[in-house]
N, C-alpha and C. Protein backbone atom coordinates (compact mmCIF):
# COMPACT_ATOMS: atom_id res chain seq x y z
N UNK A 1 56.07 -19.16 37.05
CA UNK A 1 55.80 -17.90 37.71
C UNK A 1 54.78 -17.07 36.93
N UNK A 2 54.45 -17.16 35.68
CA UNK A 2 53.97 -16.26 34.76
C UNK A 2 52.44 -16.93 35.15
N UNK A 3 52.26 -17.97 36.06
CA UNK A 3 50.69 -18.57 35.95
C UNK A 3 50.50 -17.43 37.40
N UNK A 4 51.53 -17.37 38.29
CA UNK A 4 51.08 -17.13 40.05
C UNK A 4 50.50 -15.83 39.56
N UNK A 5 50.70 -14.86 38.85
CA UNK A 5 50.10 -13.00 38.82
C UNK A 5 48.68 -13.32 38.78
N UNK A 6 48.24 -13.66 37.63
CA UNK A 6 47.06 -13.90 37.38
C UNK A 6 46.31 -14.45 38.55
N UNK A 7 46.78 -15.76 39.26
CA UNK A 7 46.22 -16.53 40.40
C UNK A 7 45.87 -15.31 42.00
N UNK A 8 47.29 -14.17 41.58
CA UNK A 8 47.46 -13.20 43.01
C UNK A 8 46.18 -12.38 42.80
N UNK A 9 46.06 -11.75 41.01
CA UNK A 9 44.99 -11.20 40.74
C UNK A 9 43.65 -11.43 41.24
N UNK A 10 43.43 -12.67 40.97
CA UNK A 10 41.89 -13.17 41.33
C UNK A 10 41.82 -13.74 42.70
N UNK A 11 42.84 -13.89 43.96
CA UNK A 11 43.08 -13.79 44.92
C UNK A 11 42.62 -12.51 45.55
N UNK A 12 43.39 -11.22 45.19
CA UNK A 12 42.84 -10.63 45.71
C UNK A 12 41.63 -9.63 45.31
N UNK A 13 40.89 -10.00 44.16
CA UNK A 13 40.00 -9.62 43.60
C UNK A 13 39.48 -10.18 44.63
N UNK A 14 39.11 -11.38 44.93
CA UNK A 14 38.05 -12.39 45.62
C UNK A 14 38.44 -11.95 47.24
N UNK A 15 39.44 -11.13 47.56
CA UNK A 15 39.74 -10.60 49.53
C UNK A 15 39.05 -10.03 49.21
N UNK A 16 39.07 -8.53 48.14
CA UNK A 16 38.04 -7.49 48.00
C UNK A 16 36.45 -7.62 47.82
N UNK A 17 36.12 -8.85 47.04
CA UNK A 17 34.26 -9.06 47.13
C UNK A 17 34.38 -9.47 48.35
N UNK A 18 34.91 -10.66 49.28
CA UNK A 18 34.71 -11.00 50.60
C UNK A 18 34.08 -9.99 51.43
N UNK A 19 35.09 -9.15 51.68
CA UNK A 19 35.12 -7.56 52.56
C UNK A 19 33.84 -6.89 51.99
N UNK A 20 34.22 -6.75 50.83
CA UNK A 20 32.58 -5.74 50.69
C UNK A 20 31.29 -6.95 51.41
N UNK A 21 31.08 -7.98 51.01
CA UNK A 21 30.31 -8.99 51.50
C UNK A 21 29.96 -8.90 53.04
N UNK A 22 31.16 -8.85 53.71
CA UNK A 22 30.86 -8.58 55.02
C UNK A 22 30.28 -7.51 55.44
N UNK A 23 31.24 -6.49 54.84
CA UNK A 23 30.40 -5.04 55.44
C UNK A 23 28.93 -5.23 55.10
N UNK A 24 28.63 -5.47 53.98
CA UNK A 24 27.26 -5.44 53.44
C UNK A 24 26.33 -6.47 54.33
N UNK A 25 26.82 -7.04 54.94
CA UNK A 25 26.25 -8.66 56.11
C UNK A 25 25.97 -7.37 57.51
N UNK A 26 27.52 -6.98 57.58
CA UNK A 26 27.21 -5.91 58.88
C UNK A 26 26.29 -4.87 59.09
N UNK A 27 25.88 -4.31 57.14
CA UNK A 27 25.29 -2.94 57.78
C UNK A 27 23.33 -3.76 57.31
N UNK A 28 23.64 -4.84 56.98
CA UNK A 28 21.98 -5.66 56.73
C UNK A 28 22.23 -5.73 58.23
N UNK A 29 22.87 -6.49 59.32
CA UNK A 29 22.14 -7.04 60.36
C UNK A 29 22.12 -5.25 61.10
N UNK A 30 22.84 -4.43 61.31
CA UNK A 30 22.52 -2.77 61.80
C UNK A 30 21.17 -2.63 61.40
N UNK A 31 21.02 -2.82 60.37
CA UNK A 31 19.38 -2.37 59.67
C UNK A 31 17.95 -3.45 60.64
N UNK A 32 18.94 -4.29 60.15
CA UNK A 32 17.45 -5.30 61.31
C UNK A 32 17.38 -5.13 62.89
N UNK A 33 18.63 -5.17 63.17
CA UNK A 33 18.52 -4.44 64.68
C UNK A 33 17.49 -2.86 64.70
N UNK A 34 17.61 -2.14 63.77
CA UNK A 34 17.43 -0.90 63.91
C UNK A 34 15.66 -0.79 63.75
N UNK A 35 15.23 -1.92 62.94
CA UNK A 35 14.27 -1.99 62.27
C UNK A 35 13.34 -2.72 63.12
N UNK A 36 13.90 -3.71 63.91
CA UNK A 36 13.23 -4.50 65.10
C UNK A 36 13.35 -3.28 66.54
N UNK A 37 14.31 -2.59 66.64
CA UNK A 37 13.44 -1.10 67.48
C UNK A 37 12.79 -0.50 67.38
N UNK A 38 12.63 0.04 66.45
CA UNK A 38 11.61 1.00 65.93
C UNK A 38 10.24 -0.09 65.71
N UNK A 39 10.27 -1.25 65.34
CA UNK A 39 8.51 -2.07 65.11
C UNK A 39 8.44 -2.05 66.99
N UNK A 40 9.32 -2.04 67.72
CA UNK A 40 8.96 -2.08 69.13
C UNK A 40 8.32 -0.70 70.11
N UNK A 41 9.28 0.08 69.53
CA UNK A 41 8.92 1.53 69.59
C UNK A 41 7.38 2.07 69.10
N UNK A 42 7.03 1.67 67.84
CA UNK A 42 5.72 1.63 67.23
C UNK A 42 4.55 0.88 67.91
N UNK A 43 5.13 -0.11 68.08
CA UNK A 43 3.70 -1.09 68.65
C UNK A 43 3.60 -0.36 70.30
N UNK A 44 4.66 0.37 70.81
CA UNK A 44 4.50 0.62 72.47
C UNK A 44 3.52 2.02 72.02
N UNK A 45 3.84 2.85 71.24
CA UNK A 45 3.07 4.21 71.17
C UNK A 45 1.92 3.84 70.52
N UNK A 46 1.69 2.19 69.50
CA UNK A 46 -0.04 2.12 69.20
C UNK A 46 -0.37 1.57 70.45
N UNK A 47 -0.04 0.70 71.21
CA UNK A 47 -0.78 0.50 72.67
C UNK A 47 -1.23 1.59 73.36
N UNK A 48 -0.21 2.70 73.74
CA UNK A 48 -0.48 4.06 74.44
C UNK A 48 -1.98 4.26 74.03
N UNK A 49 -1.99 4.56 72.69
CA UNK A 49 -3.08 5.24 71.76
C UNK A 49 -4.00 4.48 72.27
N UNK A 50 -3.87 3.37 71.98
CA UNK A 50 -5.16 2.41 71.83
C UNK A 50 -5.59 3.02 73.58
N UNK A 51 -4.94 2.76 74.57
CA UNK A 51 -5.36 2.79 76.16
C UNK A 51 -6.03 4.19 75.95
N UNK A 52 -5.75 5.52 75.38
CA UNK A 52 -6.44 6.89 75.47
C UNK A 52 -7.19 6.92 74.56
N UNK A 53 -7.50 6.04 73.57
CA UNK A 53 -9.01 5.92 73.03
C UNK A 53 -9.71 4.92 74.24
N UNK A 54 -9.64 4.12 74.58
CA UNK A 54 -10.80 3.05 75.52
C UNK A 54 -10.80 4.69 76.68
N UNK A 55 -9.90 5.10 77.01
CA UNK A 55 -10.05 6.22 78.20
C UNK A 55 -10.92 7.12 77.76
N UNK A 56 -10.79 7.66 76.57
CA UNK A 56 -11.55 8.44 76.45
C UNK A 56 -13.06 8.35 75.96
N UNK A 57 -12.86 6.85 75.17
CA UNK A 57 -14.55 6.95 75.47
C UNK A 57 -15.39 6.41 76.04
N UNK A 58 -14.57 5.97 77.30
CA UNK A 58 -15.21 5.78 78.52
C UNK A 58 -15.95 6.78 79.58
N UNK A 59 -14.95 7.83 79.12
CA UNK A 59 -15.25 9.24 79.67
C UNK A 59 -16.32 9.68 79.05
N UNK A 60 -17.00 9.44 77.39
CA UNK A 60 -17.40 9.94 76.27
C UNK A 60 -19.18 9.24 77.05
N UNK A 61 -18.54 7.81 77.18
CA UNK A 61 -20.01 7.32 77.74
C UNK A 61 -20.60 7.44 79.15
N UNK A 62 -19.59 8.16 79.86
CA UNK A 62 -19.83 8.37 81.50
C UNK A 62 -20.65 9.67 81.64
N UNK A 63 -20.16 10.48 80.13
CA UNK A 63 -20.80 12.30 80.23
C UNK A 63 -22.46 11.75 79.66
N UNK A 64 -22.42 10.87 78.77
CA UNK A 64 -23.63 10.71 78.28
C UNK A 64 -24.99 10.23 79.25
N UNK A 65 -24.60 9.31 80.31
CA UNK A 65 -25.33 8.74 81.46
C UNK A 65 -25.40 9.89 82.16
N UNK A 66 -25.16 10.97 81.99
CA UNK A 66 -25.44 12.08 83.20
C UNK A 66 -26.53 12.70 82.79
């Protein structure tokens, strides 16, 4: 019996790194979810941009032909 404490010890030492392990798995994949919205979010508002620069200096070269 004097071997099992020690064995319960590092038993549940090793439940407790598990758990932190996971959470730490859970809040990495939150972050990549979060991180793959926002690069989606970004690339939709540089498209916007990009379409009202070609707009506008289309407009820029339409005033100039006049």
């Amino acid at each position: 019996m004097a071997l099992s404490a020690p064995f319960a010890a590092e038993r549940q030492s090793h439940a407790v790194t598990q758990a932190r392990l996971e959470a730490r798995r859970a809040e990495l994949a939150a972050a990549g979810r979060q991180l793959t919205k926002l690069r989606t979010q970004f690339s939709t508002e540089v498209e916007l941009a990009r379409e009202q620069v070609v707009i506008a200096q289309e407009r820029a070269e339409a005033s100039e032909w006049r």
